[in-house]
C-alpha atoms as a PDB file:
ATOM      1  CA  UNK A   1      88.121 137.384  44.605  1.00  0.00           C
ATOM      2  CA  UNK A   2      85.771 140.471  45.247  1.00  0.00           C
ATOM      3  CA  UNK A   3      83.668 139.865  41.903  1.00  0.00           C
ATOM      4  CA  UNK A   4      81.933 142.480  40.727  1.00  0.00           C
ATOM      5  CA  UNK A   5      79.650 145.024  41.668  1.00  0.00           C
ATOM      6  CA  UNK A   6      75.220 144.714  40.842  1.00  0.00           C
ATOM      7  CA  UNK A   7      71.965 146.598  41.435  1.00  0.00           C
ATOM      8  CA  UNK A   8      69.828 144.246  43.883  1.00  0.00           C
ATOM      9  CA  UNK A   9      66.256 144.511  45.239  1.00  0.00           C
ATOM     10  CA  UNK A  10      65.563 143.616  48.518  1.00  0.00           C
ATOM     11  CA  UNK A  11      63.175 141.262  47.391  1.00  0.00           C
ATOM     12  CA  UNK A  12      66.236 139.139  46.118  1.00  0.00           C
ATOM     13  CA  UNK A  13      68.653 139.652  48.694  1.00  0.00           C
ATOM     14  CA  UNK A  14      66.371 138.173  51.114  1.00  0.00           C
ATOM     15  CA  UNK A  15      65.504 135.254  48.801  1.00  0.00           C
ATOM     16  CA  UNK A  16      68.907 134.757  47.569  1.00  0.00           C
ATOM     17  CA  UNK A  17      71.181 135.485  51.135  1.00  0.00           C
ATOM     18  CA  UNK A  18      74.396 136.947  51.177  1.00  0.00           C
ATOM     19  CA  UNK A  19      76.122 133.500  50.179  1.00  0.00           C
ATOM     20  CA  UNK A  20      74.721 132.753  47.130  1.00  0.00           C
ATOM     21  CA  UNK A  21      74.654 136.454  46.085  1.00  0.00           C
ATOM     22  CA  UNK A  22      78.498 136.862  46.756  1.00  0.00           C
ATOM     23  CA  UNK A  23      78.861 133.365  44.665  1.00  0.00           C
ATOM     24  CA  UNK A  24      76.891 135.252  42.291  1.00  0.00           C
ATOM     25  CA  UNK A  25      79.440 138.050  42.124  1.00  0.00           C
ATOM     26  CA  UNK A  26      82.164 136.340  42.059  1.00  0.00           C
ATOM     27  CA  UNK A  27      81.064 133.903  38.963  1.00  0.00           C
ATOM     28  CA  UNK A  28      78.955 136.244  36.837  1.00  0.00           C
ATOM     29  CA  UNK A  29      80.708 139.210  34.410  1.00  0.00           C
ATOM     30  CA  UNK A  30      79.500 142.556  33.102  1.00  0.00           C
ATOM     31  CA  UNK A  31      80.112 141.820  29.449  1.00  0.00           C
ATOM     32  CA  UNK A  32      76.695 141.984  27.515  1.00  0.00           C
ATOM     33  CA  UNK A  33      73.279 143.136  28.503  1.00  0.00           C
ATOM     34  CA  UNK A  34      70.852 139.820  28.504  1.00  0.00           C
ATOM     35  CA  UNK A  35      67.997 142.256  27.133  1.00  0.00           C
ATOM     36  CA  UNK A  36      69.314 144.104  23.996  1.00  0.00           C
ATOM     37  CA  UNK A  37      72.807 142.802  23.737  1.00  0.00           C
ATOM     38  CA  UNK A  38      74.657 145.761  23.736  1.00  0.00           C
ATOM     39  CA  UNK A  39      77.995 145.743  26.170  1.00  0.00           C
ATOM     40  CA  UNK A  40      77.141 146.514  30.136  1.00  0.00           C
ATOM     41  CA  UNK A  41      79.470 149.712  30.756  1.00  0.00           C
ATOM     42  CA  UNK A  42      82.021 148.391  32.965  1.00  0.00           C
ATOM     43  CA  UNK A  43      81.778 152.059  35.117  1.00  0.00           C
ATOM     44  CA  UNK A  44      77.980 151.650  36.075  1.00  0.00           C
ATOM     45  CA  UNK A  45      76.438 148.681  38.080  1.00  0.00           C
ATOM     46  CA  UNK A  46      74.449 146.416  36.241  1.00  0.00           C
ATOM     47  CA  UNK A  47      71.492 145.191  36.786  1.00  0.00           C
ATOM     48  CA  UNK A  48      70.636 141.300  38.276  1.00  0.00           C
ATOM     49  CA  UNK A  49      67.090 139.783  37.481  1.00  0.00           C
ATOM     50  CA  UNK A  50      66.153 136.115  38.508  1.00  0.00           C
ATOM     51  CA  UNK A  51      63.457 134.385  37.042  1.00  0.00           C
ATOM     52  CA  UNK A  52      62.546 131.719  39.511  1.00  0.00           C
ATOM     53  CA  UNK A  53      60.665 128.336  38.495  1.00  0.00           C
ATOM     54  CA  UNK A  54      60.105 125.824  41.574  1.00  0.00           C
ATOM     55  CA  UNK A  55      63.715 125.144  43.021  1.00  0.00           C
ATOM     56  CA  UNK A  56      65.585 126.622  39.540  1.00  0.00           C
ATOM     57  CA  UNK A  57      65.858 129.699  38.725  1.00  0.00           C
ATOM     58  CA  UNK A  58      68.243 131.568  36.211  1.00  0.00           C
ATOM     59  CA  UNK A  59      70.344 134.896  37.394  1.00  0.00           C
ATOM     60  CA  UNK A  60      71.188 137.173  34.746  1.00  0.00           C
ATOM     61  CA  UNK A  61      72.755 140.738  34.281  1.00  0.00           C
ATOM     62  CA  UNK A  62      70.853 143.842  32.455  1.00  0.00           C
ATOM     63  CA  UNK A  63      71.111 147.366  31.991  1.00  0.00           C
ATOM     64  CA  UNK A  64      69.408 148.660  34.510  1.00  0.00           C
ATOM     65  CA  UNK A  65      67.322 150.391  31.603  1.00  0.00           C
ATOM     66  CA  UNK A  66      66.487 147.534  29.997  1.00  0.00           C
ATOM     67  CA  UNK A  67      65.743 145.360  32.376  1.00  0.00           C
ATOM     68  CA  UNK A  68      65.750 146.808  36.487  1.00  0.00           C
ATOM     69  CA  UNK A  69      66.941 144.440  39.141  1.00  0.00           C
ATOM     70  CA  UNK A  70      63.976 141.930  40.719  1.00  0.00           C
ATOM     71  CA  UNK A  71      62.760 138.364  41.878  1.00  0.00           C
ATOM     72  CA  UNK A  72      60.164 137.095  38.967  1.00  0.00           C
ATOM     73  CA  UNK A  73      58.592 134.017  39.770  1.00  0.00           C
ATOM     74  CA  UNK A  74      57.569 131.700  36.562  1.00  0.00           C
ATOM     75  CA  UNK A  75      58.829 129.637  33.410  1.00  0.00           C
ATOM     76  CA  UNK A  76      62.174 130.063  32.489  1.00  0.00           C
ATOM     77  CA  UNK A  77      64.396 129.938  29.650  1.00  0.00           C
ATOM     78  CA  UNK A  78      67.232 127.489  30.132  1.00  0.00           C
ATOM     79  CA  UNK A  79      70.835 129.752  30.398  1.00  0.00           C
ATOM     80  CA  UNK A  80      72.094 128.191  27.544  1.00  0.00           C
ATOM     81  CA  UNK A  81      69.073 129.303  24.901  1.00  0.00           C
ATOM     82  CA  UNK A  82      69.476 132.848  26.190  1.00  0.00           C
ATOM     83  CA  UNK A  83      70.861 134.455  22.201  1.00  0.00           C
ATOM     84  CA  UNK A  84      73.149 136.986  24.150  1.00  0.00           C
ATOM     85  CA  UNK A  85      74.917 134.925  26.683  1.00  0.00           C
ATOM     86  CA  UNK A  86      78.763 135.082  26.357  1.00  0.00           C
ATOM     87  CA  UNK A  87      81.281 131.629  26.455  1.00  0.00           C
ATOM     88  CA  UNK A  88      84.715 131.512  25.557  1.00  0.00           C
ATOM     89  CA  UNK A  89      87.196 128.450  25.336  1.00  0.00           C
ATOM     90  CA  UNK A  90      90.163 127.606  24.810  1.00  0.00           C
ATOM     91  CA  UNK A  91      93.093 124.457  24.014  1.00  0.00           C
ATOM     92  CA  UNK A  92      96.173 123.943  25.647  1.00  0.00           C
ATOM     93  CA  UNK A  93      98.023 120.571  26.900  1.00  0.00           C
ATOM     94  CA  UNK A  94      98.246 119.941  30.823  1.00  0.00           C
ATOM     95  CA  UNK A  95     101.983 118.831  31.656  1.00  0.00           C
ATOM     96  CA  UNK A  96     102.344 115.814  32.727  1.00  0.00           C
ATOM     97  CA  UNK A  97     103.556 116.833  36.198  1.00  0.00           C
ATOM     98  CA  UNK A  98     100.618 118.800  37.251  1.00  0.00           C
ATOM     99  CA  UNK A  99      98.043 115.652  36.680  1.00  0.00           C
ATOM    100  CA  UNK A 100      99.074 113.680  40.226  1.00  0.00           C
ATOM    101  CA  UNK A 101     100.154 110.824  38.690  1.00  0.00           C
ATOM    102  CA  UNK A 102      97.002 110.231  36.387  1.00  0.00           C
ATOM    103  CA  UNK A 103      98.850 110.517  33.078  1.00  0.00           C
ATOM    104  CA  UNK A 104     102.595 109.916  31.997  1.00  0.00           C
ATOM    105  CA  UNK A 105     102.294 111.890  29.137  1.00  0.00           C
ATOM    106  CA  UNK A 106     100.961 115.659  28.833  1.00  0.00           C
ATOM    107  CA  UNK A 107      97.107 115.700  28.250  1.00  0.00           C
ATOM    108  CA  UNK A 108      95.482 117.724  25.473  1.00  0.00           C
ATOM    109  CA  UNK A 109      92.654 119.822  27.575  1.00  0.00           C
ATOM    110  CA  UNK A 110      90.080 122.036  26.329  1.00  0.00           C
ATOM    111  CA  UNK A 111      88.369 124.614  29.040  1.00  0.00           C
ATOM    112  CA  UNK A 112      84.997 126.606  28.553  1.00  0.00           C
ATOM    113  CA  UNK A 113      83.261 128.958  30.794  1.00  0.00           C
ATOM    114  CA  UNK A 114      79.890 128.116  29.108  1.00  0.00           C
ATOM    115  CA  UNK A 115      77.952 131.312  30.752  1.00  0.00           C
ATOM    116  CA  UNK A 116      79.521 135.102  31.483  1.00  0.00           C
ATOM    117  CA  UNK A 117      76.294 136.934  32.405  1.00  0.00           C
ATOM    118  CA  UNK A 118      73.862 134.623  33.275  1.00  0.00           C
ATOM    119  CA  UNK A 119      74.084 131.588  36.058  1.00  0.00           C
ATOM    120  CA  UNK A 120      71.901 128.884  37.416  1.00  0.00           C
ATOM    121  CA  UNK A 121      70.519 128.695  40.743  1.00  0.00           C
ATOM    122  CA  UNK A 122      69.149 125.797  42.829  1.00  0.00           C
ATOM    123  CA  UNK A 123      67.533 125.722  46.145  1.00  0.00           C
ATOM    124  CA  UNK A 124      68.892 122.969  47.822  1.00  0.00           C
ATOM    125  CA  UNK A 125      67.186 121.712  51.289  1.00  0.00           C
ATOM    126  CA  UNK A 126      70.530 121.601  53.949  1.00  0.00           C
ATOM    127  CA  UNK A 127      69.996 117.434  54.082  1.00  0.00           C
ATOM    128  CA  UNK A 128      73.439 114.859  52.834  1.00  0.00           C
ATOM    129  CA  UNK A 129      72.864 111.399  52.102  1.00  0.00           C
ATOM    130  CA  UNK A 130      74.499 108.674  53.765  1.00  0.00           C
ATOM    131  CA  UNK A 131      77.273 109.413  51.113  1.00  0.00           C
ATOM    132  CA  UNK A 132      77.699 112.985  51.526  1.00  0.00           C
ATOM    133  CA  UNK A 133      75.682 114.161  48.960  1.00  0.00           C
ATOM    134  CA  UNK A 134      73.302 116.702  49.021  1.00  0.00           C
ATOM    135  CA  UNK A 135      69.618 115.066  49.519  1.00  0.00           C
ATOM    136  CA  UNK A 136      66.210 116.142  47.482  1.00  0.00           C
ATOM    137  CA  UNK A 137      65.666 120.289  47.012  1.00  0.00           C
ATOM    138  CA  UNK A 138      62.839 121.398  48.895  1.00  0.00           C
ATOM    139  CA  UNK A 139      59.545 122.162  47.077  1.00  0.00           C
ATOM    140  CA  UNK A 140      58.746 123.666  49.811  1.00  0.00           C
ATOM    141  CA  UNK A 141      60.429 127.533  50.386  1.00  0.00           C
ATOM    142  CA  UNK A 142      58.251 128.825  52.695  1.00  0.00           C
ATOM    143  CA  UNK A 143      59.674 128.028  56.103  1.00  0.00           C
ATOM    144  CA  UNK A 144      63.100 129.941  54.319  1.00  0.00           C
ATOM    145  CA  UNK A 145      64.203 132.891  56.759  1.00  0.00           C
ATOM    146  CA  UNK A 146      64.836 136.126  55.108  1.00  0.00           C
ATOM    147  CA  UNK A 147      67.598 137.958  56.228  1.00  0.00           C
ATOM    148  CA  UNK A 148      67.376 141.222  56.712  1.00  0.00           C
ATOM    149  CA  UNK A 149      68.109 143.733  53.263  1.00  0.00           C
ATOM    150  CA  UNK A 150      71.578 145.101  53.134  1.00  0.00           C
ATOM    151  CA  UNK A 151      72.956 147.033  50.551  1.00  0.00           C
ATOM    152  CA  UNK A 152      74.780 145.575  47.922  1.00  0.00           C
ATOM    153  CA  UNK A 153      78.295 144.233  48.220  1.00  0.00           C
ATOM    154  CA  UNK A 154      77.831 144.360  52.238  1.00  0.00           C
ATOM    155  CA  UNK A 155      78.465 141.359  54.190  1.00  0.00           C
ATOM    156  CA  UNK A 156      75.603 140.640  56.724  1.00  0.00           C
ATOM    157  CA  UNK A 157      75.416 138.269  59.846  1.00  0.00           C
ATOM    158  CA  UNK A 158      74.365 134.551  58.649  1.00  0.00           C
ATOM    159  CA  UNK A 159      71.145 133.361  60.708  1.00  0.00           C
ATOM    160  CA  UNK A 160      71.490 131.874  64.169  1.00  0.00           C
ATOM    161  CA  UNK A 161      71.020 128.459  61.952  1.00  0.00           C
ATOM    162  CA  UNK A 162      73.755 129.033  59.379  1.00  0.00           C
ATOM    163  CA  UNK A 163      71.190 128.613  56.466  1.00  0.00           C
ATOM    164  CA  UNK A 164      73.014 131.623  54.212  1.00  0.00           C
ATOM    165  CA  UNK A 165      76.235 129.362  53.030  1.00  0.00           C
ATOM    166  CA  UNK A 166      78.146 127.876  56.189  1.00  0.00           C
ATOM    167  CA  UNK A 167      77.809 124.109  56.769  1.00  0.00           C
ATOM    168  CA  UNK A 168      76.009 122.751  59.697  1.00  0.00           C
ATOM    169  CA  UNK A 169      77.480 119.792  61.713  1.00  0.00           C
ATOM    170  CA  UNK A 170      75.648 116.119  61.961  1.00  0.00           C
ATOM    171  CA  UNK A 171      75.969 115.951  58.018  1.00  0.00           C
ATOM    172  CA  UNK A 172      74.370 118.793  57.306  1.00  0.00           C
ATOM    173  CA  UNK A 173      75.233 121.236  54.361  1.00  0.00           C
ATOM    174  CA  UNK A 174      73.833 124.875  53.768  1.00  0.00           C
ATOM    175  CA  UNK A 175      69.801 125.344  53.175  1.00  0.00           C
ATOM    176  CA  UNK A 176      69.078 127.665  50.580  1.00  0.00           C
ATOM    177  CA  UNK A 177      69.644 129.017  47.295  1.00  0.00           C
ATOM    178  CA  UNK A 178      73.204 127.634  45.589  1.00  0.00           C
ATOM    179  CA  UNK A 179      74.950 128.874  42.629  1.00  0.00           C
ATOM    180  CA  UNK A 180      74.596 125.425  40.225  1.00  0.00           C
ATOM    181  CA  UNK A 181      75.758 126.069  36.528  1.00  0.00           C
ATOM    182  CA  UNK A 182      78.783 124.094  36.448  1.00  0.00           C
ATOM    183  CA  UNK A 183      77.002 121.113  39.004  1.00  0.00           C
ATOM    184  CA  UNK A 184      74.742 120.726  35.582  1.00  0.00           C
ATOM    185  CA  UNK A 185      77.495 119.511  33.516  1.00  0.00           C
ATOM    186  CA  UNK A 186      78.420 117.202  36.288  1.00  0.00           C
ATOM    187  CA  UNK A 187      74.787 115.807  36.594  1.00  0.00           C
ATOM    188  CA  UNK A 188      75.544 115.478  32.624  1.00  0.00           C
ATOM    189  CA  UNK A 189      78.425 112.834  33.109  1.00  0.00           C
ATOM    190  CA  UNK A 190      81.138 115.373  33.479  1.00  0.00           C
ATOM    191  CA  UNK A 191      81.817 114.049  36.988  1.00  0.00           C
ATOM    192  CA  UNK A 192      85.156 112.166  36.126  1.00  0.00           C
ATOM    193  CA  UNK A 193      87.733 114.620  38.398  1.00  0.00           C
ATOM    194  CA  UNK A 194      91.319 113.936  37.817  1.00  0.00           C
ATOM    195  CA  UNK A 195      90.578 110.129  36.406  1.00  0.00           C
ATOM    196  CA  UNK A 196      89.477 112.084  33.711  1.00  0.00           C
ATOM    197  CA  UNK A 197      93.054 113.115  32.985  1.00  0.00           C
ATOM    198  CA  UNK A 198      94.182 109.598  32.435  1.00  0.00           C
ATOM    199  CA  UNK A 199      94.757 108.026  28.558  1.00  0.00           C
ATOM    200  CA  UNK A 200      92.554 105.240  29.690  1.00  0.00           C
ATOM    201  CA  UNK A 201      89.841 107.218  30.552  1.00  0.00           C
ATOM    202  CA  UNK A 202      86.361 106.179  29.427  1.00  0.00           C
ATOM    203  CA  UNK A 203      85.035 109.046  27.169  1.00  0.00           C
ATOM    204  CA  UNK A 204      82.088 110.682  28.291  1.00  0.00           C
ATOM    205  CA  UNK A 205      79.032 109.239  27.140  1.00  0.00           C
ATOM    206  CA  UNK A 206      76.784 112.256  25.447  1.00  0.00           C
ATOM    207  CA  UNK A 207      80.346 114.053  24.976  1.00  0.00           C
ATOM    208  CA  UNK A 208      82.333 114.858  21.466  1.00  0.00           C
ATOM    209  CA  UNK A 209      84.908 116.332  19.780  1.00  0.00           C
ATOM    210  CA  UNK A 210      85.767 117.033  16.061  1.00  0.00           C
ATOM    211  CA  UNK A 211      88.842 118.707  15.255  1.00  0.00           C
ATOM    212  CA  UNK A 212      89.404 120.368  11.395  1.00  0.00           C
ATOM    213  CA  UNK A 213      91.572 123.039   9.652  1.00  0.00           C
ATOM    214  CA  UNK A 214      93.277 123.924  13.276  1.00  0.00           C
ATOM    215  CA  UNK A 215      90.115 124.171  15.162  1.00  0.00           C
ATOM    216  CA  UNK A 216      88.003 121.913  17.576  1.00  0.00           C
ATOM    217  CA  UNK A 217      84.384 122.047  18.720  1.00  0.00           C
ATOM    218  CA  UNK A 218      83.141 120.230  20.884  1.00  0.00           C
ATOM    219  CA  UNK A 219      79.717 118.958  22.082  1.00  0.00           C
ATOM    220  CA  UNK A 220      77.717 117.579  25.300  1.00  0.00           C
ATOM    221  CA  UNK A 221      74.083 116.325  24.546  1.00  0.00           C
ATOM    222  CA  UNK A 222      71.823 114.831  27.341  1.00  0.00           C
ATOM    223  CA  UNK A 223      68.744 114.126  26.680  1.00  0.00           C
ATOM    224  CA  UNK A 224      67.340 117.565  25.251  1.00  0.00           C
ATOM    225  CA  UNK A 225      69.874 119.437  26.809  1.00  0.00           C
ATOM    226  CA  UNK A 226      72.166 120.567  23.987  1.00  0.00           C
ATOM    227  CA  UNK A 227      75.442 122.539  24.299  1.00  0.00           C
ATOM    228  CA  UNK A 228      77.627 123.203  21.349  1.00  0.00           C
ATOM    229  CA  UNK A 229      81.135 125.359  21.693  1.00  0.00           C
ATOM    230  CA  UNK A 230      82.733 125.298  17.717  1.00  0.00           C
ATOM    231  CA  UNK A 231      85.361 126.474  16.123  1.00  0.00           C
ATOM    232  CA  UNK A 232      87.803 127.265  18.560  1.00  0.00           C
ATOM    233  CA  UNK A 233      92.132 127.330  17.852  1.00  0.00           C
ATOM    234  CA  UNK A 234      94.000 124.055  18.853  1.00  0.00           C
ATOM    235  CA  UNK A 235      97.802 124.111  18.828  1.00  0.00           C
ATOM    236  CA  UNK A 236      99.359 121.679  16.834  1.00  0.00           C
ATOM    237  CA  UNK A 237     100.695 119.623  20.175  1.00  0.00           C
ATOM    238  CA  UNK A 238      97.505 119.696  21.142  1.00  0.00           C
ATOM    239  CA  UNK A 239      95.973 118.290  18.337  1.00  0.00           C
ATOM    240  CA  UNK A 240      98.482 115.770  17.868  1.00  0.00           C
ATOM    241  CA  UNK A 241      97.888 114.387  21.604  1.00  0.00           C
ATOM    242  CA  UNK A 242      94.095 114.344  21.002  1.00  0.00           C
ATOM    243  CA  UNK A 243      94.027 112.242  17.781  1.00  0.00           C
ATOM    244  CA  UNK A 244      97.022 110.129  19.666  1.00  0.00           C
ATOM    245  CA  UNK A 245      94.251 109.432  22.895  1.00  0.00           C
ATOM    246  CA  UNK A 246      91.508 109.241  20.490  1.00  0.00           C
ATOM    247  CA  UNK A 247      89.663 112.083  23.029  1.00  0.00           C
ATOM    248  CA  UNK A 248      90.656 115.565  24.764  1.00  0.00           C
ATOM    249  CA  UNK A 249      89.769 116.291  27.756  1.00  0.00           C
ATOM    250  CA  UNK A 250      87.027 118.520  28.947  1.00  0.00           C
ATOM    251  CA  UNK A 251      86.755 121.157  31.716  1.00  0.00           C
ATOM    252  CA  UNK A 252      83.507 123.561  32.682  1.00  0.00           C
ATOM    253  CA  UNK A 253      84.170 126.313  34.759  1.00  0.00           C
ATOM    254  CA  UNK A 254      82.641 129.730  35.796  1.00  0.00           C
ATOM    255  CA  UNK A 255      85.754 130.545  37.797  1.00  0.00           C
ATOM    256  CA  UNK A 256      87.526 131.819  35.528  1.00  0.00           C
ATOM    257  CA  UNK A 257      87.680 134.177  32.213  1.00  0.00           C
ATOM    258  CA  UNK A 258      89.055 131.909  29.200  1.00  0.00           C
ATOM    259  CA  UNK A 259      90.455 134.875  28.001  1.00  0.00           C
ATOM    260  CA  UNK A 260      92.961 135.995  30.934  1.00  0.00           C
ATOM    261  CA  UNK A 261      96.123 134.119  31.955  1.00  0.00           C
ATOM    262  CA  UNK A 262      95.242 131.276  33.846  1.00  0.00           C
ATOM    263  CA  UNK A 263      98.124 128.862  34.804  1.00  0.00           C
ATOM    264  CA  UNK A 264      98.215 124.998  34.522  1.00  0.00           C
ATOM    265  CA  UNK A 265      98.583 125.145  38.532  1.00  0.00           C
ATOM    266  CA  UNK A 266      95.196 126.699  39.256  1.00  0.00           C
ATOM    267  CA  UNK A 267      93.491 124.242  36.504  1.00  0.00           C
ATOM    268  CA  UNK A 268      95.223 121.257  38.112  1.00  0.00           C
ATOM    269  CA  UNK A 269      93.903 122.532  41.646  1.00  0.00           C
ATOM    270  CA  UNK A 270      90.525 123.021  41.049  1.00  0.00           C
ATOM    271  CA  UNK A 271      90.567 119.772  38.555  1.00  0.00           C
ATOM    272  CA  UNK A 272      91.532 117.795  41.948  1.00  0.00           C
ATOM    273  CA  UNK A 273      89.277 119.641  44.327  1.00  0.00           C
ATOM    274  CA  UNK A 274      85.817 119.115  42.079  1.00  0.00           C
ATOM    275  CA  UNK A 275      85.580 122.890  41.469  1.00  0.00           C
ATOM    276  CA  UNK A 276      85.483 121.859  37.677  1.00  0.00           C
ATOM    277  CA  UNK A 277      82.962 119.415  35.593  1.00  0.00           C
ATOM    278  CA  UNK A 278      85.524 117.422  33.672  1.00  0.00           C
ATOM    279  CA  UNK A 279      84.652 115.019  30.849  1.00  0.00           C
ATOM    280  CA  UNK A 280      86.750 113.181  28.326  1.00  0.00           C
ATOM    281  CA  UNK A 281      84.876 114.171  24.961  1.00  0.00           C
ATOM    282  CA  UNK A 282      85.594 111.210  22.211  1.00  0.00           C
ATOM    283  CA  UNK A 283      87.431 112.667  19.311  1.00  0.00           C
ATOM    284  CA  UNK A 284      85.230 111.861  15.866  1.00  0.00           C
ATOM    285  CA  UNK A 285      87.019 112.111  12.148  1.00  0.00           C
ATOM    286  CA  UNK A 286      87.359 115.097  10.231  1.00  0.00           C
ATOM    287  CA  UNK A 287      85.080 118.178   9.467  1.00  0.00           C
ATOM    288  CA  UNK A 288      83.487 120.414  12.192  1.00  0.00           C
ATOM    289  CA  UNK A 289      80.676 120.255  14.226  1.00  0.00           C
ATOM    290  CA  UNK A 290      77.911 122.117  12.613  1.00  0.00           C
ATOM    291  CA  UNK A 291      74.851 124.322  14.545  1.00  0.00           C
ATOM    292  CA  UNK A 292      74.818 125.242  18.320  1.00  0.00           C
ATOM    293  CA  UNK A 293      75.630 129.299  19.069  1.00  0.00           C
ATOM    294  CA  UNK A 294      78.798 130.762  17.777  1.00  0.00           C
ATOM    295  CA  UNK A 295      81.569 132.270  19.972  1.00  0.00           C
ATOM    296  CA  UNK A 296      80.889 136.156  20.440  1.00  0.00           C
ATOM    297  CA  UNK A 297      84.108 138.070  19.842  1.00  0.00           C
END
């Protein structure tokens, strides 16, 4: 998947490397300007701003009028308090074939792409713990290469020491920045992979559902992290399997666009490979969830 086309500075591409901008591509879409809100014209480039805070930053897209591409360095609004971010979701149940093995029965799944024009970014030091996950981020950017600038949506040589995206050997994993919007859910509890899929499956602590007059929402709280995604259709086979379980299923992805055909196949793939947070959301009684930012048509 190409992903689309942005204004850079050089300034970012030689923070950001060719990796984590292509990630960036790939995952982000043109749909509203971050600054005024008004649709990005789908013929002219838009515009990519990061606002960097320590080892987080946030990656957004702009007219280039409102708001011209650049590196900022400073506090940060979280993604999901930005008031002109796009999300879309949507119901549907997962046959029963397509879960390996981890239910009999099909399972009543609800899948979000929480964040259309705006990502997270964290800069993540190269080291893996003994268990293969990635060790502490570096406070500590300075000894970062940068690459030389290219133009945007050319693909430049990675650094003698593979530090722009390809793994190093001896447990090693990539130094530098790394696209990290969906890893957030996972730090959330949303970590449960295909288990998730099972009817026994422990509901996600901090995770809930509330279904009401053919409609579900659904929230994830940690801490003061709040997402809220309300009001969205349910089928009536899905909503009979989810008060059946007692829970639906929950998937976060940037990968995809809610609102293009995506087939039970690809969800089942990524499910298994970890490309997804997934979470089993406990389903409360009647009457929907209340507050939290409204789906933009």
């Amino acid at each position: 998947m190409a992903g689309i086309k942005v204004r850079t500075d050089p300034v970012t591409r030689s923070k950001l490397g060719e990796s984590a901008l292509s990630d960036l591509r790939e995952e982000l879409r043109a749909i509203d300007c971050q600054t005024c809100g008004r649709p990005l014209r789908r013929w002219r480039r838009p515009a990519l701003a990061v606002y960097a805070d320590g080892e987080l930053a946030n990656a957004s897209l702009h007219h280039a009028g409102c708001r011209p591409p650049g590196w900022h360095e400073g506090p940060m609004a979280p993604v999901s308090d930005v008031p002109h971010l796009t999300w879309r979701a949507g119901t549907f149940v997962m046959p029963a074939l397509l879960t390996l093995g981890a239910a009999s029965d099909g399972t009543p799944f609800f899948l979000v792409n929480p964040s259309y024009e705006a990502a997270l970014l964290q800069y993540v030091d190269g080291k893996r713990g003994e268990d293969g996950e990635h060790g502490e981020t570096s406070e500590n950017r300075e000894n970062r290469e940068n690459g030389e600038d290219r133009e945007d949506g050319e693909n430049g040589e990675n650094g003698e020491d593979g530090e722009d995206g390809e793994d190093g050997e001896d447990g090693e994993t990539a130094r530098g920045w790394q696209v990290w919007t969906v890893e957030v859910f996972k730090e959330l509890g949303l970590d449960g992979g295909l288990h998730a899929l099972s009817p026994d499956a422990v509901p996600t602590r901090g995770l809930t559902a509330s279904i009401a007059d053919r409609r579900i929402s659904v929230t994830v709280r940690g801490g003061e992290v709040h997402h809220h995604w309300p009001d969205i259709p349910v089928s009536p086979e899905t909503e009979r399997l989810a008060r059946s379980r007692g829970s639906i299923v929950v998937g976060v992805t940037t990968l995809f666009d809610i609102h293009k055909p995506i087939t039970d196949l690809q969800i089942g793939m990524h499910v298994a490979t970890g490309e997804f947070a997934v979470g089993v959301a406990a389903l409360a009684g009647s009457g929907g969830g209340k507050g939290g930012r409204r789906r933009k048509p």
